[in-house]
N, C-alpha and C. Protein backbone atom coordinates (compact mmCIF):
# COMPACT_ATOMS: atom_id res chain seq x y z
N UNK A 1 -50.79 -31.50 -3.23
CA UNK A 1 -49.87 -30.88 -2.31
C UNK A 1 -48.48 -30.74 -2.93
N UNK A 2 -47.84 -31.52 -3.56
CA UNK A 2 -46.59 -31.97 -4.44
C UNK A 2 -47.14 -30.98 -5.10
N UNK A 3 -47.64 -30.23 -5.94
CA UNK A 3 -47.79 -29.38 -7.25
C UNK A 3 -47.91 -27.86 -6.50
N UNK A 4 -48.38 -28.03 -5.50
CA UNK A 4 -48.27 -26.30 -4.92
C UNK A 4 -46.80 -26.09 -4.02
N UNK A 5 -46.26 -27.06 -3.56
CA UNK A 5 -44.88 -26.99 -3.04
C UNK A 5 -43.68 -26.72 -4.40
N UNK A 6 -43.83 -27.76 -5.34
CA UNK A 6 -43.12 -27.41 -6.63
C UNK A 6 -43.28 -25.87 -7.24
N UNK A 7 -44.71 -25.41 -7.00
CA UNK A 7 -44.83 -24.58 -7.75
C UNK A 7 -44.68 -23.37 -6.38
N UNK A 8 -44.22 -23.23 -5.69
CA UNK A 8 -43.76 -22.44 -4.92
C UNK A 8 -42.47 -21.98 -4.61
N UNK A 9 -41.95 -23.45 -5.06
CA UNK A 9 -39.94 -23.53 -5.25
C UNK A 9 -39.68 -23.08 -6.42
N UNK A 10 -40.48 -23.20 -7.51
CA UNK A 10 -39.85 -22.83 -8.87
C UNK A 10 -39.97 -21.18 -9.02
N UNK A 11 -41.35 -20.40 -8.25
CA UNK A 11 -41.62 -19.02 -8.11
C UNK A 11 -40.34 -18.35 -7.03
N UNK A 12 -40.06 -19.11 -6.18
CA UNK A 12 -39.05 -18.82 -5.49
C UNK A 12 -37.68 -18.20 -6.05
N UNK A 13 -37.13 -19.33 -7.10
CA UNK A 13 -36.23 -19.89 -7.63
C UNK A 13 -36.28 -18.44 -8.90
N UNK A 14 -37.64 -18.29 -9.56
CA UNK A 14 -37.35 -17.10 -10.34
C UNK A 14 -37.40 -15.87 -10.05
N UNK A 15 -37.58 -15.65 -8.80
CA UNK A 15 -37.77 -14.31 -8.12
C UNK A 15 -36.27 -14.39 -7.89
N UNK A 16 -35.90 -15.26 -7.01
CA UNK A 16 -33.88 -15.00 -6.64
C UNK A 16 -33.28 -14.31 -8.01
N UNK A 17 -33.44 -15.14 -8.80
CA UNK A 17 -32.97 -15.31 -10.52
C UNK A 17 -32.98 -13.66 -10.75
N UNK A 18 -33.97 -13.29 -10.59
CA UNK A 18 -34.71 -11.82 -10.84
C UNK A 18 -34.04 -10.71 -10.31
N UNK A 19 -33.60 -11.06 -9.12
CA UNK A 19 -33.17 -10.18 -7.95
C UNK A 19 -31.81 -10.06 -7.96
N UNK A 20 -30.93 -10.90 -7.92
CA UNK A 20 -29.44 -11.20 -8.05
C UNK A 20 -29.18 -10.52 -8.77
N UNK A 21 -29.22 -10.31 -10.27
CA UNK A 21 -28.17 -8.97 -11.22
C UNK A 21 -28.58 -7.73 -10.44
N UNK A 22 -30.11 -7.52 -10.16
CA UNK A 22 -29.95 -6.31 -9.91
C UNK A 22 -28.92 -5.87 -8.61
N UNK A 23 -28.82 -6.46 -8.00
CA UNK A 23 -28.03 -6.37 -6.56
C UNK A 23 -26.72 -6.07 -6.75
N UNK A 24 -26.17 -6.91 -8.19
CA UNK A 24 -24.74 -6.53 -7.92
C UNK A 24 -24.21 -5.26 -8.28
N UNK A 25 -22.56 -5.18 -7.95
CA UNK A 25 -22.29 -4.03 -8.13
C UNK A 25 -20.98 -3.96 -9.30
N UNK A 26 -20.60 -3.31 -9.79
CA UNK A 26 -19.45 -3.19 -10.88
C UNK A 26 -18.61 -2.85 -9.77
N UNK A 27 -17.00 -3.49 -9.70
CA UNK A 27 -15.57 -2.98 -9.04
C UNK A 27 -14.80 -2.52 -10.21
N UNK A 28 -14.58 -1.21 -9.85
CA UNK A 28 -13.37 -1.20 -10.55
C UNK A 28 -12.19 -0.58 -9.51
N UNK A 29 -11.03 -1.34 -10.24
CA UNK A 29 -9.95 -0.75 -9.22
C UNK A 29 -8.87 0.14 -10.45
N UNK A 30 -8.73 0.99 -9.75
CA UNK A 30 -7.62 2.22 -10.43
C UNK A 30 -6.23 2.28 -9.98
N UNK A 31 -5.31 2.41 -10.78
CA UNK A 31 -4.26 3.02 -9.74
C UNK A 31 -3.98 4.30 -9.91
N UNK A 32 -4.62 4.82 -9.67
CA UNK A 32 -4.58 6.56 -9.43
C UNK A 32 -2.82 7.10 -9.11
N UNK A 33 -2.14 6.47 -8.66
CA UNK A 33 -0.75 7.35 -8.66
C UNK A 33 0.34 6.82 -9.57
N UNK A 34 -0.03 7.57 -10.93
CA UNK A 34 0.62 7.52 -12.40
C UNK A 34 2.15 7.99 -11.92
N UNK A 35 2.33 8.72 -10.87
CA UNK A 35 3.43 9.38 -10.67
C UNK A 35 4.05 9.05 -9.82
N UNK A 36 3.86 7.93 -8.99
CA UNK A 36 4.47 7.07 -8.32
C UNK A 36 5.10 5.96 -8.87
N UNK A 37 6.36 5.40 -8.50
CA UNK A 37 7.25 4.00 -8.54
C UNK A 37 7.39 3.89 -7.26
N UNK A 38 7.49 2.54 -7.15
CA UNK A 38 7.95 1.77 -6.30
C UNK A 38 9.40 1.58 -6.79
N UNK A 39 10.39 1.54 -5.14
CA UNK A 39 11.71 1.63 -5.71
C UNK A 39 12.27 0.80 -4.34
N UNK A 40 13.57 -0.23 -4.84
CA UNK A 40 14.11 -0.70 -3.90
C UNK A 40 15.21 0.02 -3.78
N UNK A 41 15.13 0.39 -1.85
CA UNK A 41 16.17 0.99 -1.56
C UNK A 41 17.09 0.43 -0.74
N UNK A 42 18.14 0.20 -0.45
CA UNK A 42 19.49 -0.96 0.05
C UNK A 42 20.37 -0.03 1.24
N UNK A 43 19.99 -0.42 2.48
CA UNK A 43 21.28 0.13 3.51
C UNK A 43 21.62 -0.76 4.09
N UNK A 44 22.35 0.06 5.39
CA UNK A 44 22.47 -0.99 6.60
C UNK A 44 22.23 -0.47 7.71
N UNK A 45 22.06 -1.54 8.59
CA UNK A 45 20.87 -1.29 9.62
C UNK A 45 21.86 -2.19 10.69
N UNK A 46 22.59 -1.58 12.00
CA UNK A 46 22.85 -2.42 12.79
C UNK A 46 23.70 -3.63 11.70
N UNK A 47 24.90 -3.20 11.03
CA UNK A 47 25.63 -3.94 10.78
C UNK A 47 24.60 -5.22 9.54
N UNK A 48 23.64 -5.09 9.37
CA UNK A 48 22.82 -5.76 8.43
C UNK A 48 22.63 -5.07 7.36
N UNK A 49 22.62 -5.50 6.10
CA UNK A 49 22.28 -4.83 4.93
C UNK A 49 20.30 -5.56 4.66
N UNK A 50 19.99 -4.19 4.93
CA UNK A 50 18.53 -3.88 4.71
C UNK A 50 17.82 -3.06 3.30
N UNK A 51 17.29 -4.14 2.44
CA UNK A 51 16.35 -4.11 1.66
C UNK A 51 14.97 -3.74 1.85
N UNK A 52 14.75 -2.26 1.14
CA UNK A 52 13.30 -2.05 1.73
C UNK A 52 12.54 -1.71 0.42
N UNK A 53 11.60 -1.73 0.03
CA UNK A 53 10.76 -1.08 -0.88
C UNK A 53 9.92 0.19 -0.55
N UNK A 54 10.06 0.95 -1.21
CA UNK A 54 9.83 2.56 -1.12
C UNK A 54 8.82 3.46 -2.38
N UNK A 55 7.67 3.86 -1.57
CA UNK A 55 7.56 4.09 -2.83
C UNK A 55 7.62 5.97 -2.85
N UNK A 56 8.34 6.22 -4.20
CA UNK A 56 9.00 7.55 -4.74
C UNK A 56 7.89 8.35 -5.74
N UNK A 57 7.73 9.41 -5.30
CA UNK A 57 6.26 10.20 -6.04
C UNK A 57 7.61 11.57 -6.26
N UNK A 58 6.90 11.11 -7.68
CA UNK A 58 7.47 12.61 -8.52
C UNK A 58 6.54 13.80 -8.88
């Protein structure tokens, strides 16, 4: 009984093994806007000086 339970976990164990690469997937992340900066821009707001980040596409 011990030898068909072992040998059922280990078939288990290489089927997962088997299955897992194929499943995954490649990420890639881009930053597609070459023509964009990010830019800090400085006012005031209600007597407060307000720092904002902006982003500027040329």
């Amino acid at each position: 009984m011990k030898k068909i339970v072992l040998a059922s976990v280990l078939a288990l164990a290489a089927a997962s093994a088997g299955v897992a690469p194929s499943q995954a997937e490649t990420v890639i992340v881009k930053a597609g806007r070459h023509h964009c900066v990010t830019k800090l821009v400085t006012h005031w707001r209600h007597h407060h000086k307000v720092v904002e980040k902006v982003r500027v596409c040329r």
